[in-house]
N, C-alpha and C. Protein backbone atom coordinates (compact mmCIF):
# COMPACT_ATOMS: atom_id res chain seq x y z
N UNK A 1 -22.24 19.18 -6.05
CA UNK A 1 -21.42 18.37 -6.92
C UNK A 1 -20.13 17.99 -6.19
N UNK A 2 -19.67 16.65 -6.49
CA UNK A 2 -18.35 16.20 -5.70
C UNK A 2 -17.53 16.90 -6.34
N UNK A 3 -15.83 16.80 -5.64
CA UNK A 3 -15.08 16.60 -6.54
C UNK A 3 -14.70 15.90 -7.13
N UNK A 4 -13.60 15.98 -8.22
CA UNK A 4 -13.16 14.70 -8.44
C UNK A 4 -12.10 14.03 -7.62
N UNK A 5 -11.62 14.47 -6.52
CA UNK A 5 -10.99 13.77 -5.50
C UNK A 5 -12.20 13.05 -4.53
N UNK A 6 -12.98 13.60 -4.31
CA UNK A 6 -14.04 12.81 -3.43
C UNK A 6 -14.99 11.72 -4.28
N UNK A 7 -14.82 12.01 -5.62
CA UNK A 7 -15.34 10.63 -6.32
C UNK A 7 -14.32 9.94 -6.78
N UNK A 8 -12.94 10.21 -6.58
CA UNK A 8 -11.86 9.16 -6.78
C UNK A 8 -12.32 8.31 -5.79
N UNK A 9 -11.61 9.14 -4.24
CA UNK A 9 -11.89 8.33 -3.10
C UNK A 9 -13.12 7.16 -2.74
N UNK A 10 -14.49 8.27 -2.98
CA UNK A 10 -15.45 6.74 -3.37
C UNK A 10 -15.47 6.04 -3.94
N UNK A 11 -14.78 6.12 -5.35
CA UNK A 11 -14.84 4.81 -6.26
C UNK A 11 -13.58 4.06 -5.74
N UNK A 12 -12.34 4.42 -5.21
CA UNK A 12 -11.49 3.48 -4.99
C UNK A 12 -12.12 2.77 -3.36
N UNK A 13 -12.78 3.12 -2.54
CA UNK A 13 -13.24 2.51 -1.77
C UNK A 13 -14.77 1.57 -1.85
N UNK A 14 -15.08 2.04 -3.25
CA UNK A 14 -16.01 0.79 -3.54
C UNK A 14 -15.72 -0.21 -4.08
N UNK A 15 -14.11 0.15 -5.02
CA UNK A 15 -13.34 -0.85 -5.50
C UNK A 15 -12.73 -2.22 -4.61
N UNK A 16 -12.74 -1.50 -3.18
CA UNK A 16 -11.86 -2.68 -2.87
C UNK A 16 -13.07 -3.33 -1.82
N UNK A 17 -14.28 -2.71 -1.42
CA UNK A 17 -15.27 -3.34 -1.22
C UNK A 17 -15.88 -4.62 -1.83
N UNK A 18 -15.30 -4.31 -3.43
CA UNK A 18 -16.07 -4.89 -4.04
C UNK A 18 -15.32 -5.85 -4.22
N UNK A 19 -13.76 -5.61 -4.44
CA UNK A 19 -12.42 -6.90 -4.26
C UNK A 19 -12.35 -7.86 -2.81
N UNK A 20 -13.07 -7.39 -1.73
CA UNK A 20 -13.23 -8.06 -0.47
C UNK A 20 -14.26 -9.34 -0.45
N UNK A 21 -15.57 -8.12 -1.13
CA UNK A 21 -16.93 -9.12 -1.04
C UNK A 21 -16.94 -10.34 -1.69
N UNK A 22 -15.77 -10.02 -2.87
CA UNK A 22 -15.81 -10.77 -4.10
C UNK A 22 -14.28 -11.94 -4.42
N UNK A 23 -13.78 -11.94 -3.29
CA UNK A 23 -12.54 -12.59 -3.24
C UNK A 23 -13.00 -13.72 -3.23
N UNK A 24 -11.94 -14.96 -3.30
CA UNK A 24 -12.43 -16.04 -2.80
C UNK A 24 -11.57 -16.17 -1.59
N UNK A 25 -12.72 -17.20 -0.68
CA UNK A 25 -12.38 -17.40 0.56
C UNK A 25 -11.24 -18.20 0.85
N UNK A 26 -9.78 -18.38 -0.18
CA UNK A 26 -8.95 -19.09 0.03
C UNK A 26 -8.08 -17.50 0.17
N UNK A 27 -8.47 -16.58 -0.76
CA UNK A 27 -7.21 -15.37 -1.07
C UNK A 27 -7.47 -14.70 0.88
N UNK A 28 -8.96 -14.49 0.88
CA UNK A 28 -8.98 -13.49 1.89
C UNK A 28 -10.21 -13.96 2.65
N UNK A 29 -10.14 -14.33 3.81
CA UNK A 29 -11.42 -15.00 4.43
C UNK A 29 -12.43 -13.77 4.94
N UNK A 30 -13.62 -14.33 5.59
CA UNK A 30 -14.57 -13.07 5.76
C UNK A 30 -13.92 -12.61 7.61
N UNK A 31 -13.19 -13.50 8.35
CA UNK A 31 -12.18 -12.71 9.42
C UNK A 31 -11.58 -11.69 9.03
N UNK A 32 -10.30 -12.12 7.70
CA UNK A 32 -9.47 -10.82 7.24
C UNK A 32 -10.03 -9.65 6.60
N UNK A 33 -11.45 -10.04 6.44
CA UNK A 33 -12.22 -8.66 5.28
C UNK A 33 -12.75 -8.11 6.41
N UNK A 34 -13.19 -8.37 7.65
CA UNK A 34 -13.57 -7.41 8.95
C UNK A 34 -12.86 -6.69 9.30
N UNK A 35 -11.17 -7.51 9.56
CA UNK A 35 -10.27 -7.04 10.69
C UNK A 35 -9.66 -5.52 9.15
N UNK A 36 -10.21 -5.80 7.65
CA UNK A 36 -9.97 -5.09 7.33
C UNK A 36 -10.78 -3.90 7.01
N UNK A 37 -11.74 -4.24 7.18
CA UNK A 37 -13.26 -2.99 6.94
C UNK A 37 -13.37 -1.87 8.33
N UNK A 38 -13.30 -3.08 9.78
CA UNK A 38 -13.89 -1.82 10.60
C UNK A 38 -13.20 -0.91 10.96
N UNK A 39 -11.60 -1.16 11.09
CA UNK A 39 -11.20 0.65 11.25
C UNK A 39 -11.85 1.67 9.98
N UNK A 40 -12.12 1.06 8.82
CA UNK A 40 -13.23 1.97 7.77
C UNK A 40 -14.30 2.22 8.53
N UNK A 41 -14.90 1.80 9.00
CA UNK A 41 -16.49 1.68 8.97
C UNK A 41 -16.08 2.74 10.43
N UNK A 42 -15.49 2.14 11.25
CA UNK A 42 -15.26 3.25 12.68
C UNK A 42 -14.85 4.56 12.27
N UNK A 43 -13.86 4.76 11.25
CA UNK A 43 -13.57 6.15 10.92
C UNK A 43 -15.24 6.78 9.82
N UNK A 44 -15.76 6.16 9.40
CA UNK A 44 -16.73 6.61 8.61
C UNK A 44 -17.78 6.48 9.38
N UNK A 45 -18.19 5.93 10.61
CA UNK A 45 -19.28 6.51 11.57
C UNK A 45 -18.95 7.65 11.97
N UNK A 46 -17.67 8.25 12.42
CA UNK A 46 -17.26 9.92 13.26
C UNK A 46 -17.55 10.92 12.10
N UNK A 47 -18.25 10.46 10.87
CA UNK A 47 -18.62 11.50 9.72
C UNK A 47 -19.75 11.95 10.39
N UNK A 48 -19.97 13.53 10.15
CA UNK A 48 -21.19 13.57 10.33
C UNK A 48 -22.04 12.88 9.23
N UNK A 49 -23.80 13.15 9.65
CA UNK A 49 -24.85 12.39 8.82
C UNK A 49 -24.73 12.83 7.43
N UNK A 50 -24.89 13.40 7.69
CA UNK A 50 -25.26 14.48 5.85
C UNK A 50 -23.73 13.94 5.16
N UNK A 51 -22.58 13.67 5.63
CA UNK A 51 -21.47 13.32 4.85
C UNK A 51 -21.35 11.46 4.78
N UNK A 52 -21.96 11.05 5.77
CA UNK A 52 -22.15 9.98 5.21
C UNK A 52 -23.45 9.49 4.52
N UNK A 53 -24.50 9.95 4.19
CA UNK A 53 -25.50 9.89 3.49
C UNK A 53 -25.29 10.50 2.15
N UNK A 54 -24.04 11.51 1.96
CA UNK A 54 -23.78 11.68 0.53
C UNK A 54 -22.69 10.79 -0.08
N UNK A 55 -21.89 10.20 0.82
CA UNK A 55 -20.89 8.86 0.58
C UNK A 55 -21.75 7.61 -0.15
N UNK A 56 -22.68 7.82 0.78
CA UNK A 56 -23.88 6.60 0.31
C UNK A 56 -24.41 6.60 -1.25
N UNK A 57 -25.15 8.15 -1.10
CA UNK A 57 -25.52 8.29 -2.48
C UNK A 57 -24.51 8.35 -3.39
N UNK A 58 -22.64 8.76 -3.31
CA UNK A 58 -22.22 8.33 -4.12
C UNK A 58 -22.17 6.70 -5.20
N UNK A 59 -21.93 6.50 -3.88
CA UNK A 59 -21.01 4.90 -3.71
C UNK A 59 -23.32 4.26 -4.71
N UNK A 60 -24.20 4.81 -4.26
CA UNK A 60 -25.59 4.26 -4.64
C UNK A 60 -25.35 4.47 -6.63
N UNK A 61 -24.48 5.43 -7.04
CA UNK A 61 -24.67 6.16 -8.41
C UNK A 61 -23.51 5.27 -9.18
N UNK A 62 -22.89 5.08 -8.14
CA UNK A 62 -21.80 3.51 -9.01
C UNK A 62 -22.76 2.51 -9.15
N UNK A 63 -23.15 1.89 -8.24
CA UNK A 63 -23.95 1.06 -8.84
C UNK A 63 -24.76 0.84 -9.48
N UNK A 64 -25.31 1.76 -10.08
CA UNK A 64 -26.02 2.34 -11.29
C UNK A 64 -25.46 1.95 -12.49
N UNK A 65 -24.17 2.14 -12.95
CA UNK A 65 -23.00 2.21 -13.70
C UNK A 65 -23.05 0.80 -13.51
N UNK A 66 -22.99 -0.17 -12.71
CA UNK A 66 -22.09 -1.19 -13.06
C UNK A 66 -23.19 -1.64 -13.80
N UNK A 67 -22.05 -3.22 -14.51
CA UNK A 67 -22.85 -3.98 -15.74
C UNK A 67 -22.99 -5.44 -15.18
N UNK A 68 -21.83 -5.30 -14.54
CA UNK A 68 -22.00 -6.83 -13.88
C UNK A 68 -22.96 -7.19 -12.70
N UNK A 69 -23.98 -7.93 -12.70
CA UNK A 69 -24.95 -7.82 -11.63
C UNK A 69 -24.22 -8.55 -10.49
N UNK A 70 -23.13 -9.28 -10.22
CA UNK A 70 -22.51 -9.82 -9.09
C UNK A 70 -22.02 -8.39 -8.26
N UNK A 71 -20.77 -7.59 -9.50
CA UNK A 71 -20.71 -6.56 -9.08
C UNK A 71 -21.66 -5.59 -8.04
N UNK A 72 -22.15 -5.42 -8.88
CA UNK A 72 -23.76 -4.31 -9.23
C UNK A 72 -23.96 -4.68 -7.59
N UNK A 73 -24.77 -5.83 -7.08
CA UNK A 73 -25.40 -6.26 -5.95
C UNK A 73 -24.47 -6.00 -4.91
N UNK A 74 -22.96 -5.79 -4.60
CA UNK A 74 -21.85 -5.71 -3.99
C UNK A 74 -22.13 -4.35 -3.65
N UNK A 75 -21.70 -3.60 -4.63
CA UNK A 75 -22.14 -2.24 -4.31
C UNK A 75 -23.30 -1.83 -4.31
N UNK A 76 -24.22 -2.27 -4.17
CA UNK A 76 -25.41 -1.78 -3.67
C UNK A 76 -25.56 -2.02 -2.09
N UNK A 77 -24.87 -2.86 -1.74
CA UNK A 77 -25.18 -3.26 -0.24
C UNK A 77 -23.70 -2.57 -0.02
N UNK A 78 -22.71 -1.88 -0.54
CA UNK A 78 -21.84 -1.10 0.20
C UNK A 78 -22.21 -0.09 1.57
N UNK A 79 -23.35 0.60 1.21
CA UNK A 79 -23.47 1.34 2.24
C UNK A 79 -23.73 1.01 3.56
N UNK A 80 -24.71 -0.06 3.42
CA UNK A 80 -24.99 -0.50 4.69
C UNK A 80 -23.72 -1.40 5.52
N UNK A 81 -22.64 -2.07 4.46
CA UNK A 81 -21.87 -2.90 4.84
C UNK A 81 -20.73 -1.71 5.26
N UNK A 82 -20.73 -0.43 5.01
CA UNK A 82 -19.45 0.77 5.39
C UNK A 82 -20.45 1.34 6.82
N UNK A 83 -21.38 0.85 7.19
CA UNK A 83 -21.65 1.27 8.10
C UNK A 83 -22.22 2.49 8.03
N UNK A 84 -22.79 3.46 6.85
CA UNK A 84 -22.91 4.82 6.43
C UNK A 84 -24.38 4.88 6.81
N UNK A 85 -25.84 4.14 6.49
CA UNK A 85 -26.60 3.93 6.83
C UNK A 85 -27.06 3.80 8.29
N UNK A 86 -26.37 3.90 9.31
CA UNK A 86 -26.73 3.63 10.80
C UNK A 86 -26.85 4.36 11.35
């Protein structure tokens, strides 16, 4: 079982995944959503496996939860887009 600091942390980092994917391309282009993801994605490859495969299955159990299918589809492709899957 997480805590609830480690399911804060995942949900606020699926939050702004999901504020990136979902911006429009005048607020934040898909350049500024890289130059802002991969120091994420570089610090979340030096996880070991098993900690990023349970990041995954978190971040997989939000999207469960969501209602909005724009949402919903955002975070479902979080993992692979945090790089956690590789």
């Amino acid at each position: 079982m997480k805590t609830t600091l480690e399911r804060a942390l995942a949900k606020a980092l699926t939050e702004i995944v999901i504020w990136l994917d979902l911006s429009d391309d005048d607020v934040i282009g898909p350049e500024a959503t890289m130059e802002v993801l991969e120091p994420v994605i570089a610090l979340l490859q030096r996880l070991p496996g098993q900690d990023r495969q349970a990041l995954a299955d978190l971040i997989s159990q939000f999207a469960q939860q969501e209602t909005d299918p724009e949402r919903q589809s955002t975070v479902i492709e979080a993992p692979e887009t945090l790089g956690l899957l590789a």
